[in-house]
N, C-alpha and C. Protein backbone atom coordinates (compact mmCIF):
# COMPACT_ATOMS: atom_id res chain seq x y z
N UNK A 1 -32.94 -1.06 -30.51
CA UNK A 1 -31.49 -0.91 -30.56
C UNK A 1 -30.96 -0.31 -29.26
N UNK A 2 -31.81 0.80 -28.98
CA UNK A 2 -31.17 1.53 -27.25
C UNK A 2 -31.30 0.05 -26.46
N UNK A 3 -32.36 -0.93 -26.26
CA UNK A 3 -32.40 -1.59 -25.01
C UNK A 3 -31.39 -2.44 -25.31
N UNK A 4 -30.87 -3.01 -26.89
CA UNK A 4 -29.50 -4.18 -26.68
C UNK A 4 -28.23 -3.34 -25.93
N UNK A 5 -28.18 -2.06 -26.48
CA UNK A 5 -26.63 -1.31 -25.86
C UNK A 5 -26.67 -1.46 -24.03
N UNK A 6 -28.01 -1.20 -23.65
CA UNK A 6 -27.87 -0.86 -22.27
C UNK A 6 -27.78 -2.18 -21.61
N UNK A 7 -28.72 -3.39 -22.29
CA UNK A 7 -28.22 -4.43 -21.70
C UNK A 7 -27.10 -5.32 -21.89
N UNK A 8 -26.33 -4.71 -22.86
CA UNK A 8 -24.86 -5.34 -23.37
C UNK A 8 -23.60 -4.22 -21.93
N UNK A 9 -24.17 -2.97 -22.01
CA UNK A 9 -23.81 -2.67 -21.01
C UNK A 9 -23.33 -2.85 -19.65
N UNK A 10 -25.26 -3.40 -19.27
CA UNK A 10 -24.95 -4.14 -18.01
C UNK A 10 -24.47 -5.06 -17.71
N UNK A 11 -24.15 -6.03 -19.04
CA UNK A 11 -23.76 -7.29 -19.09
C UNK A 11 -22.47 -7.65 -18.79
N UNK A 12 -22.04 -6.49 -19.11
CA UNK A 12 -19.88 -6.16 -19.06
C UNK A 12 -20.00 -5.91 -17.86
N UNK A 13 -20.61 -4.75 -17.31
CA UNK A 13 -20.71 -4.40 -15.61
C UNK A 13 -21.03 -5.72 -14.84
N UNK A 14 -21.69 -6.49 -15.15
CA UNK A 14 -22.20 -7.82 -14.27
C UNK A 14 -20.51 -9.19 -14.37
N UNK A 15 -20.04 -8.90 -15.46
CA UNK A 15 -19.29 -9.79 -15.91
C UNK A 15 -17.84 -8.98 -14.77
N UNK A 16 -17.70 -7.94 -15.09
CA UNK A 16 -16.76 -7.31 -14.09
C UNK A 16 -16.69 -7.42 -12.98
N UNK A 17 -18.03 -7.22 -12.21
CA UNK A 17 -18.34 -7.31 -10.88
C UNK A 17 -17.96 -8.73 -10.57
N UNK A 18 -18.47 -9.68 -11.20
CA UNK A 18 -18.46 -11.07 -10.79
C UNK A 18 -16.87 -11.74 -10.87
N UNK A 19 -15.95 -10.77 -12.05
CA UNK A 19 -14.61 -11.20 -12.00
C UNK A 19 -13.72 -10.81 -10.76
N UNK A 20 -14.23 -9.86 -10.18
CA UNK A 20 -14.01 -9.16 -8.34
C UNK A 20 -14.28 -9.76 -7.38
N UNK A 21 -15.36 -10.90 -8.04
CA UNK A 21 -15.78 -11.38 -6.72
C UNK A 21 -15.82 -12.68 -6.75
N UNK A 22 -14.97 -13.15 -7.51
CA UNK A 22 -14.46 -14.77 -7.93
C UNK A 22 -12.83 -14.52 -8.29
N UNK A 23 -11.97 -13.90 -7.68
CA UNK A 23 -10.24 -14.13 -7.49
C UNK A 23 -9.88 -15.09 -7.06
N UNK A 24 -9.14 -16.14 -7.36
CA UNK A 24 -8.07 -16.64 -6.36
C UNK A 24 -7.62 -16.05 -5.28
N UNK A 25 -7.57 -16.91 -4.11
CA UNK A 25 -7.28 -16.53 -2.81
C UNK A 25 -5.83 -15.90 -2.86
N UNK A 26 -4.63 -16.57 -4.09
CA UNK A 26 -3.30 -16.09 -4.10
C UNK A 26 -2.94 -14.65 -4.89
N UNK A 27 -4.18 -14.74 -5.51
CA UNK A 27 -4.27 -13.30 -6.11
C UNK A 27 -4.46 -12.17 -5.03
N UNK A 28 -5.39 -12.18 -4.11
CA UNK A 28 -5.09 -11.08 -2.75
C UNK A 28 -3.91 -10.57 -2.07
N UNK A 29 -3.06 -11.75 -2.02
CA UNK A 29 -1.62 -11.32 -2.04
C UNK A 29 -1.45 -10.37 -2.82
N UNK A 30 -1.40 -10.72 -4.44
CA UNK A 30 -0.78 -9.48 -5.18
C UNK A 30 -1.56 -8.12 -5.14
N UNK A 31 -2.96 -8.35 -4.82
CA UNK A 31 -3.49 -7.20 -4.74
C UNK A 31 -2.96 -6.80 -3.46
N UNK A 32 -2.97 -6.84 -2.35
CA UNK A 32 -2.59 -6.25 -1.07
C UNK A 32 -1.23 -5.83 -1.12
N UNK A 33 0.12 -6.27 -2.12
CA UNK A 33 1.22 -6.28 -2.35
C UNK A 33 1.35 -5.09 -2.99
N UNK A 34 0.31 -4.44 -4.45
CA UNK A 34 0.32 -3.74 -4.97
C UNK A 34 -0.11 -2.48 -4.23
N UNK A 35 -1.66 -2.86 -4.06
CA UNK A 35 -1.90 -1.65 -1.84
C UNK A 35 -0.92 -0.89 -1.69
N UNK A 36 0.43 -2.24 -1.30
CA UNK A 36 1.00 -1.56 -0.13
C UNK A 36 2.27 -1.25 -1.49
N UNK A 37 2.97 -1.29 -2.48
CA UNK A 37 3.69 -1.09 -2.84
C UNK A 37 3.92 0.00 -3.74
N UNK A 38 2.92 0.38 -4.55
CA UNK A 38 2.68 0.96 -5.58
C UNK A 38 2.92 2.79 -4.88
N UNK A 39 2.29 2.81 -3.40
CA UNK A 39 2.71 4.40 -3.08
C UNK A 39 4.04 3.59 -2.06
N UNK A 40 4.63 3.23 -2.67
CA UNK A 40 6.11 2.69 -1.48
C UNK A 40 6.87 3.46 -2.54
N UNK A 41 7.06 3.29 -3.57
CA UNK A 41 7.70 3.64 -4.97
C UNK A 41 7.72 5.03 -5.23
N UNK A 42 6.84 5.77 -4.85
CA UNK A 42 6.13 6.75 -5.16
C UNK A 42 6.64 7.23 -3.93
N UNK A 43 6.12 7.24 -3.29
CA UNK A 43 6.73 7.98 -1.97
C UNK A 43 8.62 8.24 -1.42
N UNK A 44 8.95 6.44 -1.70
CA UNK A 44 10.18 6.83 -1.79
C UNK A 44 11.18 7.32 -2.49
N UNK A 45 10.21 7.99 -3.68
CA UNK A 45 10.82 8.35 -5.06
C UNK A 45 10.99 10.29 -4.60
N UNK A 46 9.95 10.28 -3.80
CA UNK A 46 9.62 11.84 -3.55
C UNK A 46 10.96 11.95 -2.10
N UNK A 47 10.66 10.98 -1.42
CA UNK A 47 12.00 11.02 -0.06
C UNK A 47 13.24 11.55 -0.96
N UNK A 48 13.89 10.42 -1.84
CA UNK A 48 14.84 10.67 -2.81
C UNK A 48 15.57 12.05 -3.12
N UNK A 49 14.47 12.54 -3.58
CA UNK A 49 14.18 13.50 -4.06
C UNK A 49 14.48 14.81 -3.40
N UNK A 50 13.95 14.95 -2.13
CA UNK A 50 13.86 15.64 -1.17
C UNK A 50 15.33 15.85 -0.33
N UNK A 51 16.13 14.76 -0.43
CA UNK A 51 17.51 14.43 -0.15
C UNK A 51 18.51 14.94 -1.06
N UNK A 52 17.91 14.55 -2.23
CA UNK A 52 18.99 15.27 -2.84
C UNK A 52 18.93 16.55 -3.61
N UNK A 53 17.56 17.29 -2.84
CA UNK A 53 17.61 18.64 -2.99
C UNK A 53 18.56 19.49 -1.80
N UNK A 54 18.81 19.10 -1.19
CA UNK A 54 19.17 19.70 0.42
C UNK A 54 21.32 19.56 0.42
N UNK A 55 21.32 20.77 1.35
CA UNK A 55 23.05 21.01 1.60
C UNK A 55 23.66 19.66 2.25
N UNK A 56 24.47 19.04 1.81
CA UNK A 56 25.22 18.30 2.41
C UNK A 56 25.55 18.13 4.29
N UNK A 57 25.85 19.18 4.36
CA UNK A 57 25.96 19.38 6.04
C UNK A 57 24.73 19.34 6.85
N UNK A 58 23.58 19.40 6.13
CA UNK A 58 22.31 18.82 7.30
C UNK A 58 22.22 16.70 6.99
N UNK A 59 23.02 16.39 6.19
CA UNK A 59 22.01 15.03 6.25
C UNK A 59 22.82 14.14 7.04
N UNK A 60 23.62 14.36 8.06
CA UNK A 60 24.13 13.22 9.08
C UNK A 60 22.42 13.18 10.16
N UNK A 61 22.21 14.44 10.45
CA UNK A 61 20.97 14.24 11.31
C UNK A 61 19.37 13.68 11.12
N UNK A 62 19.85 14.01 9.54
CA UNK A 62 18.49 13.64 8.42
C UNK A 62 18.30 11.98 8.27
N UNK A 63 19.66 11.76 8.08
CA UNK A 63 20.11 9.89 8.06
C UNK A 63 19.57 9.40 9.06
N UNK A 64 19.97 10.17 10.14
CA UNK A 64 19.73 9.09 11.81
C UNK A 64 17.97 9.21 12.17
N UNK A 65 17.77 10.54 11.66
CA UNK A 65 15.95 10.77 11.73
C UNK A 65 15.62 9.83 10.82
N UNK A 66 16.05 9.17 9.17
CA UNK A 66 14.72 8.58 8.88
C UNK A 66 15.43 6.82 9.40
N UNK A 67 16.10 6.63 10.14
CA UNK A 67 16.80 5.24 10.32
C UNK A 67 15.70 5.35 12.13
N UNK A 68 15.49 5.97 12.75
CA UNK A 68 14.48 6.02 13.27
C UNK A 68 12.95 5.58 12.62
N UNK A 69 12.81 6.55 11.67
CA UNK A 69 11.20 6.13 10.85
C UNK A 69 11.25 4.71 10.49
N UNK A 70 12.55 4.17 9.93
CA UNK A 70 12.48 2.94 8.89
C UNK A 70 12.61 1.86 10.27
N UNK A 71 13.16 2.27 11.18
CA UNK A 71 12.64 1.31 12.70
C UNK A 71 11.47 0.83 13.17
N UNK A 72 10.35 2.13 13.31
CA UNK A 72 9.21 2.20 13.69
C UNK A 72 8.38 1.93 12.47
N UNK A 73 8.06 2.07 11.33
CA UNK A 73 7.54 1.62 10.39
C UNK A 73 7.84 -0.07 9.62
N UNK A 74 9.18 -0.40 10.45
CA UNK A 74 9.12 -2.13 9.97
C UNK A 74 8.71 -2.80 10.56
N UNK A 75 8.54 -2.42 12.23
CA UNK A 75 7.79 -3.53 13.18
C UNK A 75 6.33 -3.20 13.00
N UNK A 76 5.87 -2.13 12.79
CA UNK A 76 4.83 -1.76 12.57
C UNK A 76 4.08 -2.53 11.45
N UNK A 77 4.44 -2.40 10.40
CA UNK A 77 3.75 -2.81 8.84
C UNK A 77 4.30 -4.60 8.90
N UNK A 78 5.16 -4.83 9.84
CA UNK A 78 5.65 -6.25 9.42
C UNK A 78 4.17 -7.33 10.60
N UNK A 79 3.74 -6.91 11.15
CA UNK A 79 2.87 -7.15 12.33
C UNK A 79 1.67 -6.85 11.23
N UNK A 80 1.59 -5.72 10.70
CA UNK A 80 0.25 -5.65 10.27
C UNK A 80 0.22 -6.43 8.76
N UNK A 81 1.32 -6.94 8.08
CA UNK A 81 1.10 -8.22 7.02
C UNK A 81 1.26 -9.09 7.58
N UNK A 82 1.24 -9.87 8.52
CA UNK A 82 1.74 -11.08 9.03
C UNK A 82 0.05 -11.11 9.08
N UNK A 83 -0.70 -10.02 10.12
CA UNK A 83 -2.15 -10.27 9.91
C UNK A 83 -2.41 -9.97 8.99
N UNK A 84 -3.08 -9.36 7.91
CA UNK A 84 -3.34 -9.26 6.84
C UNK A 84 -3.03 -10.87 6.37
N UNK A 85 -2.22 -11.18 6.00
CA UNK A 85 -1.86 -12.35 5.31
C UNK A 85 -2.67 -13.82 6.25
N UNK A 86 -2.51 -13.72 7.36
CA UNK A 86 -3.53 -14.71 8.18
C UNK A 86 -4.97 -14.67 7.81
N UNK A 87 -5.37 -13.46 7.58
CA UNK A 87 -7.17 -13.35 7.05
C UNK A 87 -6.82 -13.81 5.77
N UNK A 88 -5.85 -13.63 4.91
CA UNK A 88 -6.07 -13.66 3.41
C UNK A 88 -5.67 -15.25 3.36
N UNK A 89 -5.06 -15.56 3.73
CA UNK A 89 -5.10 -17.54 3.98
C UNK A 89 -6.15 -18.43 4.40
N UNK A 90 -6.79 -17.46 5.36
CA UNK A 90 -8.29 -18.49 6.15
C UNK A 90 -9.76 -18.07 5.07
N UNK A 91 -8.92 -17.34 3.95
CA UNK A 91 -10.44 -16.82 2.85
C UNK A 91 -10.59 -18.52 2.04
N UNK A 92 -11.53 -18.63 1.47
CA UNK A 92 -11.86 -19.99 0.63
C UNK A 92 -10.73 -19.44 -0.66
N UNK A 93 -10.87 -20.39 -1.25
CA UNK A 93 -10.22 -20.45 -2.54
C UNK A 93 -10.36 -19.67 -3.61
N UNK A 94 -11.90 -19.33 -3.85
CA UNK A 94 -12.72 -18.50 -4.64
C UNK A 94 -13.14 -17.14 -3.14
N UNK A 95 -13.04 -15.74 -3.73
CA UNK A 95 -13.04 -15.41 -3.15
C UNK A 95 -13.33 -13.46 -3.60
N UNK A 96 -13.59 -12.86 -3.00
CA UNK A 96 -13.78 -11.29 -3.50
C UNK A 96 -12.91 -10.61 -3.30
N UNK A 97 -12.87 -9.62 -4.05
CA UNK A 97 -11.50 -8.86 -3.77
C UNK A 97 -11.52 -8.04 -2.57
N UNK A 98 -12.59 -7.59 -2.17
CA UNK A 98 -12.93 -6.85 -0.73
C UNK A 98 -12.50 -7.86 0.23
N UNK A 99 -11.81 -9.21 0.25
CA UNK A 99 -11.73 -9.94 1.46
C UNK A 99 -10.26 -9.81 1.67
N UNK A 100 -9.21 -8.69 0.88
CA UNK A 100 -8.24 -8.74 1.15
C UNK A 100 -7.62 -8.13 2.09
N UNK A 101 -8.59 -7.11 2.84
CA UNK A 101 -8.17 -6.55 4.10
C UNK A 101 -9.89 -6.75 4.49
N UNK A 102 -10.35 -6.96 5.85
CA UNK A 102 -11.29 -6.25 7.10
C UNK A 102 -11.40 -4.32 6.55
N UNK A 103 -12.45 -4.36 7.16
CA UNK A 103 -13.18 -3.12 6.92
C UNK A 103 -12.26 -1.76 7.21
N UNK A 104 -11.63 -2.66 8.78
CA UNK A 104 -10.77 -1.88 9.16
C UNK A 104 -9.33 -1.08 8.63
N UNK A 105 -9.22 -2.13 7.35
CA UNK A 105 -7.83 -2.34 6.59
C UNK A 105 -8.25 -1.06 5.30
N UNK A 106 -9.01 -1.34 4.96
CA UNK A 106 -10.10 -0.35 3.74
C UNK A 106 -10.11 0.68 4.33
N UNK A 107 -10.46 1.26 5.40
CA UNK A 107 -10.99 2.50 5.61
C UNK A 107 -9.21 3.18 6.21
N UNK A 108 -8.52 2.45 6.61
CA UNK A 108 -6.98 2.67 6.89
C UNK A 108 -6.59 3.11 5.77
N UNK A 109 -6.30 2.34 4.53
CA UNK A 109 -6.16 2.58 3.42
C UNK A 109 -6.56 4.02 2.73
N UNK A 110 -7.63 4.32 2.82
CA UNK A 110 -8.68 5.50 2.36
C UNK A 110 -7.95 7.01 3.30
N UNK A 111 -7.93 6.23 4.59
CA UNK A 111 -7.58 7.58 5.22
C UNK A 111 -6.27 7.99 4.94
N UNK A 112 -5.05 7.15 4.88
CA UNK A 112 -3.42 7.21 4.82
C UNK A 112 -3.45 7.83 3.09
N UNK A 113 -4.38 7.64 2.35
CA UNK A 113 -4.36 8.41 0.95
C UNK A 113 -4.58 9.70 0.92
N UNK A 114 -5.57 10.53 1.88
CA UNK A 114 -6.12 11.31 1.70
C UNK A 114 -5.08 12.16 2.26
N UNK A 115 -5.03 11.36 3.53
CA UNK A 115 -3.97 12.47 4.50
C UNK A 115 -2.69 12.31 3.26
N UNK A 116 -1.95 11.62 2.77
CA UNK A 116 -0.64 11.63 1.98
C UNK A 116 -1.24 12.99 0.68
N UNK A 117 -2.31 13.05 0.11
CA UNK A 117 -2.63 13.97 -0.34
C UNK A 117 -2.76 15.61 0.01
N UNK A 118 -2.93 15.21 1.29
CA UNK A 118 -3.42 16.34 1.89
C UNK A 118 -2.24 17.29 2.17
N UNK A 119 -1.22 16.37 2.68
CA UNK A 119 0.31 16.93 2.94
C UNK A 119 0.87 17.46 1.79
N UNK A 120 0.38 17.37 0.60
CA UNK A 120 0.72 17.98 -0.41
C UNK A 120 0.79 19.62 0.09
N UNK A 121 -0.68 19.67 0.31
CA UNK A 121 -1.35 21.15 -0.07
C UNK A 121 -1.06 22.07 1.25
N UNK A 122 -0.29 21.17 2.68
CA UNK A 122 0.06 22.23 3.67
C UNK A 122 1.11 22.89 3.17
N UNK A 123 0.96 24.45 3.24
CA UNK A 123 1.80 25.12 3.36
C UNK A 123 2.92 24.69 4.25
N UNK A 124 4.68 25.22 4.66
CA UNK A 124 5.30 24.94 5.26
C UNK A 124 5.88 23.90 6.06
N UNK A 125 5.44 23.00 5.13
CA UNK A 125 6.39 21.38 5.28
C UNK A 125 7.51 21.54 5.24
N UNK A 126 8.49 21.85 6.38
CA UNK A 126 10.22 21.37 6.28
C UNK A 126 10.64 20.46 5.08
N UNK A 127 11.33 20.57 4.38
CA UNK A 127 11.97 20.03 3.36
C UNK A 127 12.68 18.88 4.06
N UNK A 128 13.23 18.78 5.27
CA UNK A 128 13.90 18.12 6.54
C UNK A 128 12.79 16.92 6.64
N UNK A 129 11.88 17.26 7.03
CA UNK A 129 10.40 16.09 7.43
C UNK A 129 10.64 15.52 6.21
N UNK A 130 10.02 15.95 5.15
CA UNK A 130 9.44 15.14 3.71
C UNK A 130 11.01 14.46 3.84
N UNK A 131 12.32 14.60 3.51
CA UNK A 131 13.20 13.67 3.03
C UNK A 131 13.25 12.37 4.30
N UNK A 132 13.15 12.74 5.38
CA UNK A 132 13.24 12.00 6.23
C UNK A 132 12.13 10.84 6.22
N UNK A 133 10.92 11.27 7.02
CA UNK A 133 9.69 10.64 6.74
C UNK A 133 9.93 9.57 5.60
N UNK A 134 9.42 10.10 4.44
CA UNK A 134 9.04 9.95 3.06
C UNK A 134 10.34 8.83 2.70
N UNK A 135 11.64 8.94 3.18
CA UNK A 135 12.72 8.28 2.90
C UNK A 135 12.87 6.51 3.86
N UNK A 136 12.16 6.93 5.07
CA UNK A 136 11.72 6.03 5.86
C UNK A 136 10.45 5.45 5.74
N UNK A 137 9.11 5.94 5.37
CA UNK A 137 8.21 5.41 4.83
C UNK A 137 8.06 4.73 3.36
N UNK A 138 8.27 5.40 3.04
CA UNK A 138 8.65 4.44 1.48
C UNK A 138 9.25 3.18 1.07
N UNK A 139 10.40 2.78 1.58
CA UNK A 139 11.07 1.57 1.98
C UNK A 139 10.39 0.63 2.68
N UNK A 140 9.78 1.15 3.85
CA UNK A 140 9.31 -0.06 4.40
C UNK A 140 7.91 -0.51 3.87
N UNK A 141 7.14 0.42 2.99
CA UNK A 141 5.98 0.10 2.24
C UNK A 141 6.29 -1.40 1.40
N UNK A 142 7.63 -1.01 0.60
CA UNK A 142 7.72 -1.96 -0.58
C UNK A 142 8.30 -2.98 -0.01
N UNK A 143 8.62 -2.99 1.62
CA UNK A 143 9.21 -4.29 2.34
C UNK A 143 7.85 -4.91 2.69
N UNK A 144 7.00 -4.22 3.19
CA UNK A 144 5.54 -4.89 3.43
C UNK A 144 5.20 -5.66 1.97
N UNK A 145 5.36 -5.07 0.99
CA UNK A 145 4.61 -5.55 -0.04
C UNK A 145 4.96 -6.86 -0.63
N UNK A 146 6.58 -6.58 -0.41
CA UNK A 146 7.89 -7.91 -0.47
C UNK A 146 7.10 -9.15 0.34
N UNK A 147 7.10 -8.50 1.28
CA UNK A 147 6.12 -9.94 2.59
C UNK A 147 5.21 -10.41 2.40
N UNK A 148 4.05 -9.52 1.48
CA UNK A 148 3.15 -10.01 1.08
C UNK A 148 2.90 -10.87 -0.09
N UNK A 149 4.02 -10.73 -0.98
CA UNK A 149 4.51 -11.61 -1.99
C UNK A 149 4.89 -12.95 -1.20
N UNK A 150 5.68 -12.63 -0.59
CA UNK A 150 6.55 -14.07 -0.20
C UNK A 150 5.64 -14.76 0.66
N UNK A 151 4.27 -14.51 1.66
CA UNK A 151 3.62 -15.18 2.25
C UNK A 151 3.02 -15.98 1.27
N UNK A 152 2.17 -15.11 0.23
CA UNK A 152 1.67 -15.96 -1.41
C UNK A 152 2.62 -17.02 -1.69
N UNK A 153 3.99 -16.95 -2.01
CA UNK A 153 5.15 -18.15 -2.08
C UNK A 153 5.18 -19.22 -0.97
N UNK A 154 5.38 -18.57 0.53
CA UNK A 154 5.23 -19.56 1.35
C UNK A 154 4.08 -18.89 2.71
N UNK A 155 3.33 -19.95 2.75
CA UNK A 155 2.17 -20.02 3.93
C UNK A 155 2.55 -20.16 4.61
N UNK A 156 2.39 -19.17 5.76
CA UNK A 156 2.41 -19.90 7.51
C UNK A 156 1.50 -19.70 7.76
N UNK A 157 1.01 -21.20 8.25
CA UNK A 157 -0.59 -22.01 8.87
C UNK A 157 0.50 -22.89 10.06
C-alpha cells in the first residue's frame, strides 16, 4: 500500500512537470503578461496609496517626479517586451514554460522581487520616493503586460 501512494505520487509530479513543459507557445505570452502584471497591480496599488496619504501642497513636485519614472520605465520595459516577445515567437509550438524569458530574464525577475521585498524592511523610505516611484513603476508594469497580451493577438515576424 506505501509503494502505490508514493508512486501515485510521483505520477501527479511527473504529470505536472510534463504539463510545464508541453504549453502552447501563446500561452508564454500570458505567462510573461502575468510576470509582468500581477506586481504592476500591486505596486501601483501601494503608489496609490502612498499619494493619498500625503498633504496636498507637496504633490505638484511628486506628479512631475513620477511623470519622469513613467518616461524612463516605458522605453525601458517597452524594448525589453518587444524582445521578450521575439524569443517567445521563434519558440516551437510545444514548448516549456522556462522558454518564456532567457536565463537572463529569470534571474532579473528573482532579483527585482527580492530587492521590491527588501524595500519593505529599509528603515526611512521617504513617503515622497514610494508614491512617486511605485506610482510610476506600477503603470508601466501593467503597460508591459498589455504588450505582451497584444503581441499574443498580433505577431510581429
Amino acid at each position: 500500500m506505501k509503494n502505490l501512494k508514493k508512486e501515485y505520487i510521483c505520477n501527479i509530479g511527473e504529470r505536472n512537470f510534463q504539463m510545464l513543459s508541453e504549453l502552447k507557445r501563446s500561452a508564454l505570452y500570458f505567462v510573461a503578461a502575468a510576470l509582468w502584471g500581477i506586481p504592476g497591480v500591486i505596486i501601483t496599488v501601494k503608489g496609490v496609496n502612498a499619494y493619498l496619504s500625503m498633504p496636498l501642497r507637496e504633490l505638484w513636485w511628486l506628479i512631475s517626479g513620477t511623470a519622469v519614472v513613467l518616461m524612463c520605465f516605458f522605453f525601458m520595459f517597452r524594448k525589453a517586451v518587444d524582445k521578450y516577445s521575439a524569443l517567445i515567437a521563434a519558440q516551437p509550438e510545444k514548448t516549456s514554460i522556462w522558454h518564456t524569458f532567457p536565463l537572463r530574464g529569470w534571474i532579473l525577475i528573482l532579483f527585482m522581487l527580492c530587492l521590491g521585498m527588501a524595500l519593505k524592511f529599509i528603515p526611512g523610505i521617504p513617503l515622497e520616493f514610494t508614491a512617486s516611484f511605485y506610482s510610476g513603476l506600477g503603470p508601466m508594469l501593467l503597460f508591459a503586460s498589455a504588450r505582451f497580451l497584444r503581441h499574443n493577438q498580433y505577431p510581429t515576424n
